[in-house]
Every structure is written in C-alpha cells, then in structure tokens.
C-alpha atoms as a PDB file:
ATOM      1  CA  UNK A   1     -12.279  18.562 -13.936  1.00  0.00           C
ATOM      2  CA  UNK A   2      -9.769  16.108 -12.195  1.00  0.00           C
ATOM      3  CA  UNK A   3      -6.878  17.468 -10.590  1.00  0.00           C
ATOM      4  CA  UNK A   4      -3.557  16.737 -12.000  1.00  0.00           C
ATOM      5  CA  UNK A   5      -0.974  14.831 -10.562  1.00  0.00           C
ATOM      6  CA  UNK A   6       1.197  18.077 -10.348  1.00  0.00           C
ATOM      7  CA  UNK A   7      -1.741  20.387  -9.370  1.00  0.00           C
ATOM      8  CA  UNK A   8      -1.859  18.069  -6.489  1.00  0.00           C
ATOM      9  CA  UNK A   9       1.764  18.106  -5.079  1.00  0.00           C
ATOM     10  CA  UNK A  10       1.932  21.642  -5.556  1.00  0.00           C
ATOM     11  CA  UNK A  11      -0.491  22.240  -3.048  1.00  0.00           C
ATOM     12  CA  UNK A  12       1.482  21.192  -0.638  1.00  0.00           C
ATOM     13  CA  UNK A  13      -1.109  20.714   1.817  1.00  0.00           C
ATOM     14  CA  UNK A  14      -1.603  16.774   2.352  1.00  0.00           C
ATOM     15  CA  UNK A  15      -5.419  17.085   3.793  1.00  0.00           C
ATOM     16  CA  UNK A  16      -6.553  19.248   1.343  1.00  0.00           C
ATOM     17  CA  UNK A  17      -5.371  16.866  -1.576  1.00  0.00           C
ATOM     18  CA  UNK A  18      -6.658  13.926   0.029  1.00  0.00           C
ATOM     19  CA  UNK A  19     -10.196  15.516   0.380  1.00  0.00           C
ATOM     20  CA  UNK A  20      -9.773  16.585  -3.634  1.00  0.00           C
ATOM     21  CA  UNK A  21      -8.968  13.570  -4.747  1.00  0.00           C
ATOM     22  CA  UNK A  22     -12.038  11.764  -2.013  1.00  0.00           C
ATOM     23  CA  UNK A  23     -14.276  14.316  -3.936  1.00  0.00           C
ATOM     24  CA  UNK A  24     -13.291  12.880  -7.440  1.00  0.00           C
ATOM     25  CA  UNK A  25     -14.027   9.166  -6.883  1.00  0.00           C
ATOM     26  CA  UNK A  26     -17.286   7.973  -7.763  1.00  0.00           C
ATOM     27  CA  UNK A  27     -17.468   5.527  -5.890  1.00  0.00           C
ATOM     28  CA  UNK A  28     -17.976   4.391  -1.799  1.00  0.00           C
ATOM     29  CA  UNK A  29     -15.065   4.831   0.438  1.00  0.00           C
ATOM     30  CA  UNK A  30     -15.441   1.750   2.114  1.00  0.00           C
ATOM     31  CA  UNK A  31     -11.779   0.321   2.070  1.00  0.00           C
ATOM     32  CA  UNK A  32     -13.368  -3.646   3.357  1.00  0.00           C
ATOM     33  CA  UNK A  33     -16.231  -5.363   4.324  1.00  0.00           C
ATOM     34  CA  UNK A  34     -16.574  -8.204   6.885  1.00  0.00           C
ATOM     35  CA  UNK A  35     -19.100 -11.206   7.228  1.00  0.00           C
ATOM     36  CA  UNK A  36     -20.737 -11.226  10.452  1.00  0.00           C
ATOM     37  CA  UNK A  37     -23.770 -10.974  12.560  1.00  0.00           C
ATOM     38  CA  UNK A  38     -26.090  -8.401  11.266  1.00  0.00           C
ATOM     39  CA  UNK A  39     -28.960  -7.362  10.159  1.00  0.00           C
ATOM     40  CA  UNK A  40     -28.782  -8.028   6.452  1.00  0.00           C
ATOM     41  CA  UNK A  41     -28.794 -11.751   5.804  1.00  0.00           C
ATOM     42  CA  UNK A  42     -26.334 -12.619   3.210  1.00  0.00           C
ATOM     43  CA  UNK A  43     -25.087 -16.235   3.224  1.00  0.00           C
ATOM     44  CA  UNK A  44     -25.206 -19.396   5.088  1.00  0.00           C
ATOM     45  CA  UNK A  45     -22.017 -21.633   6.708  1.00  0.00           C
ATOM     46  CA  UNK A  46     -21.248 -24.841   8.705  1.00  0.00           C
ATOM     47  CA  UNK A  47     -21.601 -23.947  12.164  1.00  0.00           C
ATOM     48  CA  UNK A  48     -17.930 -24.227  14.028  1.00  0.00           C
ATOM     49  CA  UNK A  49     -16.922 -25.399  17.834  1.00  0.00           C
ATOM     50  CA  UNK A  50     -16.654 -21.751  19.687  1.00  0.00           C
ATOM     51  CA  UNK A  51     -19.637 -19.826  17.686  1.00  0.00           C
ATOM     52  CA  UNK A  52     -22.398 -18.559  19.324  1.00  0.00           C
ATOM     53  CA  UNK A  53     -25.416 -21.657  19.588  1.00  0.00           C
ATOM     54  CA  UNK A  54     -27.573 -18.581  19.345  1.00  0.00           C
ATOM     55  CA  UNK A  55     -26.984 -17.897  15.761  1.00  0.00           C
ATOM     56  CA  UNK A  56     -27.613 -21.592  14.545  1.00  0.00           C
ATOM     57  CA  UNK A  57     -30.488 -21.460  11.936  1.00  0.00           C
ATOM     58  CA  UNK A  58     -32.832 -23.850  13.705  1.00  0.00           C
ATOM     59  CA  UNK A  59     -35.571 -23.803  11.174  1.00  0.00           C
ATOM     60  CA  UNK A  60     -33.138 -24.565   8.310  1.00  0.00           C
ATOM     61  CA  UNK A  61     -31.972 -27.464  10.921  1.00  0.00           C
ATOM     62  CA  UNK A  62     -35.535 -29.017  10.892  1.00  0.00           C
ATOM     63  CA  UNK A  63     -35.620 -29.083   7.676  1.00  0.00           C
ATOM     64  CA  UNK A  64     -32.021 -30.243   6.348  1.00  0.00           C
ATOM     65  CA  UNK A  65     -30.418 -31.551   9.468  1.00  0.00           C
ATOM     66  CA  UNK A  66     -27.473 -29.587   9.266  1.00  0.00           C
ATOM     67  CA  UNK A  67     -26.131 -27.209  12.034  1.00  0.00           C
ATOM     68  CA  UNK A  68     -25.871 -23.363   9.758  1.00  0.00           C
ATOM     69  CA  UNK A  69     -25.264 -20.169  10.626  1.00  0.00           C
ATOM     70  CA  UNK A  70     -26.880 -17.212   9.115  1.00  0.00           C
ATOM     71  CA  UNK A  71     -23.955 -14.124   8.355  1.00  0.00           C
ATOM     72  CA  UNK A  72     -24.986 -11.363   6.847  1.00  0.00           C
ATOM     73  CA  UNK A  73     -22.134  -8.002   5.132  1.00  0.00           C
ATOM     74  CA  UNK A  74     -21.765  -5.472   7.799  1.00  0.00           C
ATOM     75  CA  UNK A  75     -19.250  -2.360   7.582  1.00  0.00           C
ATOM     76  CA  UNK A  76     -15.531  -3.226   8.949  1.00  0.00           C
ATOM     77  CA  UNK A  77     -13.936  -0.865  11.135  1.00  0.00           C
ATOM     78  CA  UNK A  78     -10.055  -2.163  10.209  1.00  0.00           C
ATOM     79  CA  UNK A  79      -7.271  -1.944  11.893  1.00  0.00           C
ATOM     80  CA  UNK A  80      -5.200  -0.227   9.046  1.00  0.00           C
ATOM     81  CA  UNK A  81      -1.238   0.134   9.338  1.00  0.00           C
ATOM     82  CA  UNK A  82       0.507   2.584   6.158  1.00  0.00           C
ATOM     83  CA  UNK A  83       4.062   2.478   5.716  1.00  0.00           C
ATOM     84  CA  UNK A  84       6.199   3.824   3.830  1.00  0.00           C
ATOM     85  CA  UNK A  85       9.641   3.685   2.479  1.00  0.00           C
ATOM     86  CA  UNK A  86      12.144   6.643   2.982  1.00  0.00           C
ATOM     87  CA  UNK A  87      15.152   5.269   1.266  1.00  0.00           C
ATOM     88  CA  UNK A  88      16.989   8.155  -0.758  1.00  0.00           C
ATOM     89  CA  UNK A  89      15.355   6.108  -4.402  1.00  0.00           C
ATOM     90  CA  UNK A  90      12.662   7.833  -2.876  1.00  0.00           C
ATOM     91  CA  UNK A  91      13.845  11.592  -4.454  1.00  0.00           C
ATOM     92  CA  UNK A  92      13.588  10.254  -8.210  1.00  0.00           C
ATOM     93  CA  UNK A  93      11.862  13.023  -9.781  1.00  0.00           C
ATOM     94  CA  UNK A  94       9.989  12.941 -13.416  1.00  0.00           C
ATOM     95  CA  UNK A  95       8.089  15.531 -14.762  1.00  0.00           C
ATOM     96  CA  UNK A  96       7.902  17.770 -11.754  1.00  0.00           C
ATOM     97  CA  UNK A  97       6.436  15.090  -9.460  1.00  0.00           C
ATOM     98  CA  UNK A  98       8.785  13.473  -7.078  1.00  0.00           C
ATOM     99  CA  UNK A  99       7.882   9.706  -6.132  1.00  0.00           C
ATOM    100  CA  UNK A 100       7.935  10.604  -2.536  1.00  0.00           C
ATOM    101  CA  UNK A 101       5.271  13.250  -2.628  1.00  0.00           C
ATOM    102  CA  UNK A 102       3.305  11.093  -4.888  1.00  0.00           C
ATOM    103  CA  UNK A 103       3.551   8.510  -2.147  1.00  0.00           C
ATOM    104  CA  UNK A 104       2.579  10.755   0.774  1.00  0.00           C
ATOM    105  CA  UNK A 105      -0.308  12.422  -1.245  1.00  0.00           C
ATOM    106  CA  UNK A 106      -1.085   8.914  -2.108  1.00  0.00           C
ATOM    107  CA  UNK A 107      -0.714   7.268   1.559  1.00  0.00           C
ATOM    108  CA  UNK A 108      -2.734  10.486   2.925  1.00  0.00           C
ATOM    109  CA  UNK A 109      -5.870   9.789   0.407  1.00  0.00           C
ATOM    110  CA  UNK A 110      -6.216   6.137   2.230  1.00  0.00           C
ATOM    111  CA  UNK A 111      -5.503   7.648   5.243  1.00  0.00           C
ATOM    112  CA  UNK A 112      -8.689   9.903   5.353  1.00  0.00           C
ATOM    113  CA  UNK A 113     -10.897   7.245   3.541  1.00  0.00           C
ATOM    114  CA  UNK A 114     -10.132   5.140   6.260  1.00  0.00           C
ATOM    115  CA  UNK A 115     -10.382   7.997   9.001  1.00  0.00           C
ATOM    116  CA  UNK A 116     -14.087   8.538   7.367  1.00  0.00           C
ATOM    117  CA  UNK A 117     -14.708   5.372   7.748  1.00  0.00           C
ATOM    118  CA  UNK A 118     -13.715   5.089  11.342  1.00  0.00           C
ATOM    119  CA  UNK A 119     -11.218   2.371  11.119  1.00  0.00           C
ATOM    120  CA  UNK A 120      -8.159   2.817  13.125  1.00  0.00           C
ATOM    121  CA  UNK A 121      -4.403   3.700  11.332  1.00  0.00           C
ATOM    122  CA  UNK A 122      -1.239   3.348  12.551  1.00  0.00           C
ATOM    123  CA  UNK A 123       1.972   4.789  10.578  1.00  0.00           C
ATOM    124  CA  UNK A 124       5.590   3.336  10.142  1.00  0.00           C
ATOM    125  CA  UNK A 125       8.439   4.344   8.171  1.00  0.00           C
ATOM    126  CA  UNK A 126      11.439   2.083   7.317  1.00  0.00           C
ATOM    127  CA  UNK A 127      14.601   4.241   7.019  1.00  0.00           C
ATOM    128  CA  UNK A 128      18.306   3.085   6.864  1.00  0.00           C
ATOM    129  CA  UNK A 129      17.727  -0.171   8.481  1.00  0.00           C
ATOM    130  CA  UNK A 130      15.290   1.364  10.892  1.00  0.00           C
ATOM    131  CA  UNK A 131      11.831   0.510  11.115  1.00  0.00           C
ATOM    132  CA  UNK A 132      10.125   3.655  13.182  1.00  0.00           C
ATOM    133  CA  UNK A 133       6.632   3.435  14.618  1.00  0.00           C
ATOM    134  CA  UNK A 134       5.592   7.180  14.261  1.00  0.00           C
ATOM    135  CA  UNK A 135       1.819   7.199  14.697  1.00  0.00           C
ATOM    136  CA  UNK A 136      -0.018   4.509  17.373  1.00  0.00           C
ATOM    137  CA  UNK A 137      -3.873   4.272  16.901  1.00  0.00           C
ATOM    138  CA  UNK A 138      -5.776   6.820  18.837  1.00  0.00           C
ATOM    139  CA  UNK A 139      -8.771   9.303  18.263  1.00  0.00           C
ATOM    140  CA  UNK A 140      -6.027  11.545  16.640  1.00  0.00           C
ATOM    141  CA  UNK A 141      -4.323   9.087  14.627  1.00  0.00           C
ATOM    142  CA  UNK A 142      -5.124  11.023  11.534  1.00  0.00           C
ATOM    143  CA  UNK A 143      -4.271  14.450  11.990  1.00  0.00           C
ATOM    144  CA  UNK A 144      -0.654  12.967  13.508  1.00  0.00           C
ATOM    145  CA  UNK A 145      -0.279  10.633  10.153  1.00  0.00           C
ATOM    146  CA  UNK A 146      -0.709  14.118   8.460  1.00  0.00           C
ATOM    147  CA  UNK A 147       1.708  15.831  10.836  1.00  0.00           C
ATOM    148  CA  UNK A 148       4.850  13.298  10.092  1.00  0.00           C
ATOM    149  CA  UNK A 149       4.116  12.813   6.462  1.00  0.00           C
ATOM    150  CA  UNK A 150       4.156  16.626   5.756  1.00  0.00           C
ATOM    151  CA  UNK A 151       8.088  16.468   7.321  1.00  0.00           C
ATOM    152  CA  UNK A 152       9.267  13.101   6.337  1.00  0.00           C
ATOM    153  CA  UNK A 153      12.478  12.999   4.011  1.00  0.00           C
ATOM    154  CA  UNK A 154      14.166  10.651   2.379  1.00  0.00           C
ATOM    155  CA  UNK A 155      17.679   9.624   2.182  1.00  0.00           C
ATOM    156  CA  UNK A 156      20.522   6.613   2.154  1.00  0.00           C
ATOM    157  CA  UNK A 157      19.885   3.653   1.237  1.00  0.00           C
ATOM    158  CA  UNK A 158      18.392   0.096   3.147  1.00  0.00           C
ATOM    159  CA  UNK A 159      20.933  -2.282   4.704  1.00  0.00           C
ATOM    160  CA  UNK A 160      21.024  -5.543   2.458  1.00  0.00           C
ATOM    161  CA  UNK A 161      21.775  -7.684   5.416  1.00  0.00           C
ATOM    162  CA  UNK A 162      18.356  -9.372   6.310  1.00  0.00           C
ATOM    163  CA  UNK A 163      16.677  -7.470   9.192  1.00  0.00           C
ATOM    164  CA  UNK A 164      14.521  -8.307  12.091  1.00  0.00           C
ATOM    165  CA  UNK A 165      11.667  -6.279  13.652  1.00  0.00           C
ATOM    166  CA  UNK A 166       9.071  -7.453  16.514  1.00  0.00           C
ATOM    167  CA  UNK A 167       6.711  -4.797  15.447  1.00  0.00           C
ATOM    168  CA  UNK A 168       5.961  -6.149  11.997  1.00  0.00           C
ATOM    169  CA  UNK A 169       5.354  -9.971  13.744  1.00  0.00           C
ATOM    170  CA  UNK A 170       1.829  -8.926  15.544  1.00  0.00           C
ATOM    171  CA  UNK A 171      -1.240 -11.729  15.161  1.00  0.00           C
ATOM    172  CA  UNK A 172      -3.759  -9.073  14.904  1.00  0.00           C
ATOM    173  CA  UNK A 173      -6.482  -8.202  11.951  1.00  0.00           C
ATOM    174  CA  UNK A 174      -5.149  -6.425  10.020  1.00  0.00           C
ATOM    175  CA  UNK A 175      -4.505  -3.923   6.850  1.00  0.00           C
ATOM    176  CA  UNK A 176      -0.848  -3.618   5.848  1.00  0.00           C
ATOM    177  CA  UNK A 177      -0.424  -0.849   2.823  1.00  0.00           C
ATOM    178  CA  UNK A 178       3.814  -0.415   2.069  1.00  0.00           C
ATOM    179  CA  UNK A 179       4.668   2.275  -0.394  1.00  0.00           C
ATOM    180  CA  UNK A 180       7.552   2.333  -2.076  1.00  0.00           C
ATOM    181  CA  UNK A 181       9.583   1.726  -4.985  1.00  0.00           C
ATOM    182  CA  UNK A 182      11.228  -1.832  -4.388  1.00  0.00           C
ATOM    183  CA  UNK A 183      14.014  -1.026  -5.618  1.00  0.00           C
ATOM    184  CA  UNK A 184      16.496  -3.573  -3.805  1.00  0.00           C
ATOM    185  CA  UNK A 185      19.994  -4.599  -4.458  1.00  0.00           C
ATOM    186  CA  UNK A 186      20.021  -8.122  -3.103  1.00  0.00           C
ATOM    187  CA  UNK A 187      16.436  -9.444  -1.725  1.00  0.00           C
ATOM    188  CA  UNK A 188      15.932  -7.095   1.413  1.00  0.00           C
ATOM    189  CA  UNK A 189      12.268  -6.170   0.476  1.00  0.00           C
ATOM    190  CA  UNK A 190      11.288  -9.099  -0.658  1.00  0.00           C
ATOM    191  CA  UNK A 191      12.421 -10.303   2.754  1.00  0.00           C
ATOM    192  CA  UNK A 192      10.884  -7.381   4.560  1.00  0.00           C
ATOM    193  CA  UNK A 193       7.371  -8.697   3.304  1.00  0.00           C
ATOM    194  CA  UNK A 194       7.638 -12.878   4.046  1.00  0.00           C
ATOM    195  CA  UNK A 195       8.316 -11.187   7.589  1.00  0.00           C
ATOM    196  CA  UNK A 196       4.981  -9.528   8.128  1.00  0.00           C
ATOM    197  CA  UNK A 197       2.890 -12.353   6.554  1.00  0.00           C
ATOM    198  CA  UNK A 198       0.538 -14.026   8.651  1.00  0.00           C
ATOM    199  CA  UNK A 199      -3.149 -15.238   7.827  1.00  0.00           C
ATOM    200  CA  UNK A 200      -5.138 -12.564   9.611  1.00  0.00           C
ATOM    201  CA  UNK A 201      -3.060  -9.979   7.775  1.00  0.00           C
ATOM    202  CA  UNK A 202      -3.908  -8.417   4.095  1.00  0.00           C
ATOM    203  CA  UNK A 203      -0.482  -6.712   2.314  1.00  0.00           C
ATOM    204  CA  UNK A 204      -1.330  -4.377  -0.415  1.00  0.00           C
ATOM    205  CA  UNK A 205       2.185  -3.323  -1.500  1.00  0.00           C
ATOM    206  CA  UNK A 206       2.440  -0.145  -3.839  1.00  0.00           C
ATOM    207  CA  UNK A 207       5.356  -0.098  -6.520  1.00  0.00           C
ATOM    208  CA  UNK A 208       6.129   3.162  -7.491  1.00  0.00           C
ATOM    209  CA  UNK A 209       8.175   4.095 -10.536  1.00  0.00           C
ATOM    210  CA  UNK A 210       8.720   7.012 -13.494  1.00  0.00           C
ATOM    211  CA  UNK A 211       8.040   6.121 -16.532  1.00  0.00           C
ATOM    212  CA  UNK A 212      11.653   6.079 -17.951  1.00  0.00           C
ATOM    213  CA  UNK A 213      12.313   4.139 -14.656  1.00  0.00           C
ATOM    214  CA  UNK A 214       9.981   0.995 -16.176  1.00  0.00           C
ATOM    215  CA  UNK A 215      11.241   1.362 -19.571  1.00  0.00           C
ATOM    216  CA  UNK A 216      13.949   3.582 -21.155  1.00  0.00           C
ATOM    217  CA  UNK A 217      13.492   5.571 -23.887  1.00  0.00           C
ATOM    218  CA  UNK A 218      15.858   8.297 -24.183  1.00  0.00           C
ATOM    219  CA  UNK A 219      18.574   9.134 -26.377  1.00  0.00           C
ATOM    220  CA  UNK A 220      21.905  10.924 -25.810  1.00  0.00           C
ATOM    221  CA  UNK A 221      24.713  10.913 -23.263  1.00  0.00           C
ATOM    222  CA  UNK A 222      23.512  10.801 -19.554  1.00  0.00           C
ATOM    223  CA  UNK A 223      24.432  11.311 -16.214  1.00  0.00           C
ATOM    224  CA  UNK A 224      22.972   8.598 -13.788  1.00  0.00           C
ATOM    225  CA  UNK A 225      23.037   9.136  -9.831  1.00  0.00           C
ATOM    226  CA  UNK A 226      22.523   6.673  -7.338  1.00  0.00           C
ATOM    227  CA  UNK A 227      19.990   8.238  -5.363  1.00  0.00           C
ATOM    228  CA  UNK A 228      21.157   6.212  -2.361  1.00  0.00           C
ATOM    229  CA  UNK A 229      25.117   6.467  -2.625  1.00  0.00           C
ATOM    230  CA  UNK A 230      25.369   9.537  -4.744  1.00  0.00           C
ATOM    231  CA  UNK A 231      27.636   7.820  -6.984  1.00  0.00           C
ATOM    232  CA  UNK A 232      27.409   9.074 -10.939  1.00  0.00           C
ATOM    233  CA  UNK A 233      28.352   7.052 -14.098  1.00  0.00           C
ATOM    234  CA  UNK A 234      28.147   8.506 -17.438  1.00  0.00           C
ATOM    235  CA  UNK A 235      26.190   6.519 -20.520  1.00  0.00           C
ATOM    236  CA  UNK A 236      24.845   6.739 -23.522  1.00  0.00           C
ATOM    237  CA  UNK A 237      21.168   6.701 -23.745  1.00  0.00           C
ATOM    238  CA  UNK A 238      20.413   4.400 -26.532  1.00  0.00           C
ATOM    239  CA  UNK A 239      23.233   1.851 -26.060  1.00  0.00           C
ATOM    240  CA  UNK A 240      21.949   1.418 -22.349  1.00  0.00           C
ATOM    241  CA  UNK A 241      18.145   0.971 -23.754  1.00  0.00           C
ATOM    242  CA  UNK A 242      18.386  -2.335 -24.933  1.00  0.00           C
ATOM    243  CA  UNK A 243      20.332  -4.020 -21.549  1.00  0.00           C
ATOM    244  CA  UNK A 244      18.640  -1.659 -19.070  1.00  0.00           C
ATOM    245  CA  UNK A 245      14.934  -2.508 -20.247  1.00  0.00           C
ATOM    246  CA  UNK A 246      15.408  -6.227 -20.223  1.00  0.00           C
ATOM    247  CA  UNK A 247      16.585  -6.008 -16.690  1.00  0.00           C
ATOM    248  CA  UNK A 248      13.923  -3.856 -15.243  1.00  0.00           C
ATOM    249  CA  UNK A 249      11.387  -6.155 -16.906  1.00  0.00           C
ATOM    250  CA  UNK A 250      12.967  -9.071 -15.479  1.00  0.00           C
ATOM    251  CA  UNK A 251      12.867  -7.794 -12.012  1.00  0.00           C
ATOM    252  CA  UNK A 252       9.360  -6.607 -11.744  1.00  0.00           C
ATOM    253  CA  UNK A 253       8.471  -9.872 -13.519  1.00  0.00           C
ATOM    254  CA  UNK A 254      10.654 -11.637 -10.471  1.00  0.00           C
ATOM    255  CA  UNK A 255       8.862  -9.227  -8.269  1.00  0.00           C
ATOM    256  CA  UNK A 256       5.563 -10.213  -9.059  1.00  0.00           C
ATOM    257  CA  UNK A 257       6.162 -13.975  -9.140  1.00  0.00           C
ATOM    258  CA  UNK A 258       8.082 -13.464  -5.494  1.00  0.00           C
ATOM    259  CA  UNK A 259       4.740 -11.233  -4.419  1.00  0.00           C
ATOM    260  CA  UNK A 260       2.171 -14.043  -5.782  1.00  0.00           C
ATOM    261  CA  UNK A 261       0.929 -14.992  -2.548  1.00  0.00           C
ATOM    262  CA  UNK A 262      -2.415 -15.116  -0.795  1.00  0.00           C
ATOM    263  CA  UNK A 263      -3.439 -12.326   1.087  1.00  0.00           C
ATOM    264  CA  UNK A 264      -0.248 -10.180  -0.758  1.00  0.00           C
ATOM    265  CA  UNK A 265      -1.352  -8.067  -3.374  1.00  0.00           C
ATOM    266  CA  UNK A 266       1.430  -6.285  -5.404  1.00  0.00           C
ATOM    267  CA  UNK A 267       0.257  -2.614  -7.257  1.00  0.00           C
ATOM    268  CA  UNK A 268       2.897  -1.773  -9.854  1.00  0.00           C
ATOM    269  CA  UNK A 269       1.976   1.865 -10.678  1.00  0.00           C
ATOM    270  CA  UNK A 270       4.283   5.036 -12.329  1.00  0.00           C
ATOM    271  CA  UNK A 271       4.461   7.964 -10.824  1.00  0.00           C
ATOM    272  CA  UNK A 272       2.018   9.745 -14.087  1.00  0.00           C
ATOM    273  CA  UNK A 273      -0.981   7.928 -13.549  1.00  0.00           C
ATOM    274  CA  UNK A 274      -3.302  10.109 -11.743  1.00  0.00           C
ATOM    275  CA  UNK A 275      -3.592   9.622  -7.981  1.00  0.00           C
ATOM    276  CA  UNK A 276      -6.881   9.401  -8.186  1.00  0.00           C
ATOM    277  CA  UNK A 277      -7.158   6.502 -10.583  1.00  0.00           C
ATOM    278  CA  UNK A 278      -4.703   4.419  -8.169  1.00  0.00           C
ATOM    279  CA  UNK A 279      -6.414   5.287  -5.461  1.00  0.00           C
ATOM    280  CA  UNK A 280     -10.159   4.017  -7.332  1.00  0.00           C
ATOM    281  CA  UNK A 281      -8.220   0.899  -8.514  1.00  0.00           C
ATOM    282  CA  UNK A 282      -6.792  -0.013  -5.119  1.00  0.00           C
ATOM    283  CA  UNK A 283     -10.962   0.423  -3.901  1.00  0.00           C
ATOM    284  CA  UNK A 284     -12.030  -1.544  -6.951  1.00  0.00           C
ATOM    285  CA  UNK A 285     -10.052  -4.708  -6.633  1.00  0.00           C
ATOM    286  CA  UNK A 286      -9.983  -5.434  -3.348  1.00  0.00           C
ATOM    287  CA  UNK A 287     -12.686  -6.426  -0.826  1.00  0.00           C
ATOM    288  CA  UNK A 288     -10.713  -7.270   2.169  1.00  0.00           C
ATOM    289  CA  UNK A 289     -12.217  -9.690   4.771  1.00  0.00           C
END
C-alpha cells in the first residue's frame, strides 16, 4: 500500500520518509549513468587529441582505418547539488500538505538515492536575496542535508533586482536539482537559472504548485494573502476564475518556453501527486551523462 502524501509529512521524520518512499519504487536508484572505460563494451567513437592511445581499438583500425575508441556504461558517482527555495510562497498550504514539506520530503528522497548510490551532495538555500551554502560535500553530507532541512523555514519574499552569486558560476560536473514554486514577480528566477548554466552542468528544476494554484475552481467570496508581503485583498471566487486561470496558464506556458534549453529540464508538478510518483518520473526521464 503506498503511502500518502499526508501520511508522509505527518511523520515528520525526513529519513524515515525518504526510505518509505525508496521502498515503493520499483525501479533502480541509479540517478545517471556515464560512458567510460569499463568493462562492459557498449559503443564505439572517433578517437579525440588528449584520450588515452591505450584505448584505441587497433583491430577495428586494421580493418576500417579509422582511429575508435571502445566505451562501455559504468555507474556515475555525481556530484549532486539540491537547492531549494525558502521564499514565504513557500507556506501555501492545500489539503493538509504544505508545499514546503512536500519539497523537503521530496529533496530528502533524492538525497538518500543519491547517498546510496555514493555520489556526493551539496545543499543551498536561496532566501531573501541570499543564496546560503549550508551543506559542503563530505562523508556526512547526508545526515547534515537531513539536519538543515528538518529546521529550514520559509519567509519574505526574493529581491526582484537581478542578483549575482560566485557559488552558482563553478565549471564542475555536475547535478543541479532547484525546488520551488517559481513564483516571480518580474523575471528573478528565470534569471537565477541562465546564471548557473554551463555545459558540464544538468538543471532539473521542480515547479511546485496546489491544485487551485494551477487552475481555480472555487466559488464564493475569498480572502487572498500574499504569502510574501502579508498583504490581503478580498474577491469573489468565480468572477476571478476566468482572468486568474488565463494568467497562470500563460506564465507556466512562458515558463516552459523560457526553461526550453539543453541540459535544463523543467518538472511542473502539484503538490497532490504522490511523492513517490515524482520522484519515479524524475528517475524515468532522465539519464544524465
């Protein structure tokens, strides 16, 4: 019987859901593969200036004349850096689940694939124009991703000015999974991400909403909060339906088109669909080289 969504954030214990919801995919943890020397022969390419002579194919030289290498699938060990979002959007609540304990029960999942895996994590959290570096790879990395995401909190909201941070503009192999729920006023996140591209880097960006969040569908008079600035308006349900859901639609479609990159892969999820699927999904689609 698979765990529910709310079965799992009332637990309240971020290792235990991850192994639950490790024990309920069918599937192999491996979170990327790499080509490479190995045992397992699975391919041939063009020989390049700087590889090893050694691993030229010298019998398929003698007969074809051409200069190949043999590579064959070996298990990665990633580098793998999480991040997540604590702007105060992050409190939107729906049915008992809050999208910030969805996103650390979903962040903590990948975390101890990868830590079974024996690739190395790193953690960051962007908060009120602050990019924070909580968790530096180490033997421990794990257990101290564990430690900050059990106390992390969100509130106020991202500066819309357009930041700068050294630590996102490293040249190194990389994993890059950002959780949160892109909401933005201007273009900030958007922004965010063209500053951590680079070719040896693979973004897998989670979008996290409610349901009602993607597309409204409730009638009477409301009260709406700005999770970020606290400020309320009062509106009526079904006369905001019609304007509200062709902006949302817009933007994710904007969002997607903006996100429609190589090596950027943009998960638009809600906050009902069972952590588990996501988590299979995210396994499913990608093979990351």
């Amino acid at each position: 019987m698979q765990a529910s969504n709310l079965d799992i954030v009332k637990l309240n214990n971020l290792k235990l859901s991850a192994k639950i919801i490790s024990e309920q995919l069918k599937q192999g943890i491996h979170l990327g593969k790499r080509v490479g020397a190995g045992s397992e022969f699975e391919q041939y390419r063009y020989y390049e200036p700087g590889d090893d002579p050694k691993r030229i194919d010298w019998k398929y030289f003698s007969r074809s004349g051409k200069y190949m290498i043999k590579e064959s699938q070996a298990e990665s060990h990633l580098h793998i850096t999480l991040m997540l979002d604590l702007s105060g959007s992050m409190n939107y609540e729906e049915n008992g689940i809050r999208r910030l304990d969805y996103a650390k029960n979903l962040l903590a999942s990948i975390a101890y694939l990868a830590h079974l895996q024996g690739d190395s994590l790193s953690f960051f959290t962007f908060h009120e124009g602050v990019l924070t570096k909580k968790v530096a790879p180490s033997p421990k990395s794990f257990q101290r991703i564990l430690f900050y995401l059990e106390s992390e909190k969100a509130s106020g909201s991202w500066p819309v000015s357009k930041q700068s941070f050294p630590a996102m503009k490293s040249k190194q192999k990389e994993l890059i999974i950002l959780v949160s729920d892109f909401l933005q006023k201007d273009n900030e996140w958007v922004e965010i991400v063209e500053e951590m591209k680079h070719p040896q880097k693979e973004i897998v960006l989670f979008q996290l909403l409610g349901k009602q969040e993607k597309e409204f569908d409730m009638k009477g008079s409301f009260i709406f909060k700005d999770l970020e600035s606290d400020r309320e308006i009062t509106l009526d349900g079904a006369a905001a339906k019609k304007d509200y859901n062709e902006a949302i639609s817009g933007y994710l479609s904007s969002l997607r088109e903006a996100f429609h990159q190589p090596n950027i892969h943009l998960m638009q999820e809600t906050i009902d669909e069972p952590i588990v699927s996501v988590v299979s999904k995210f396994l499913s689609k990608r093979s990351f080289t």
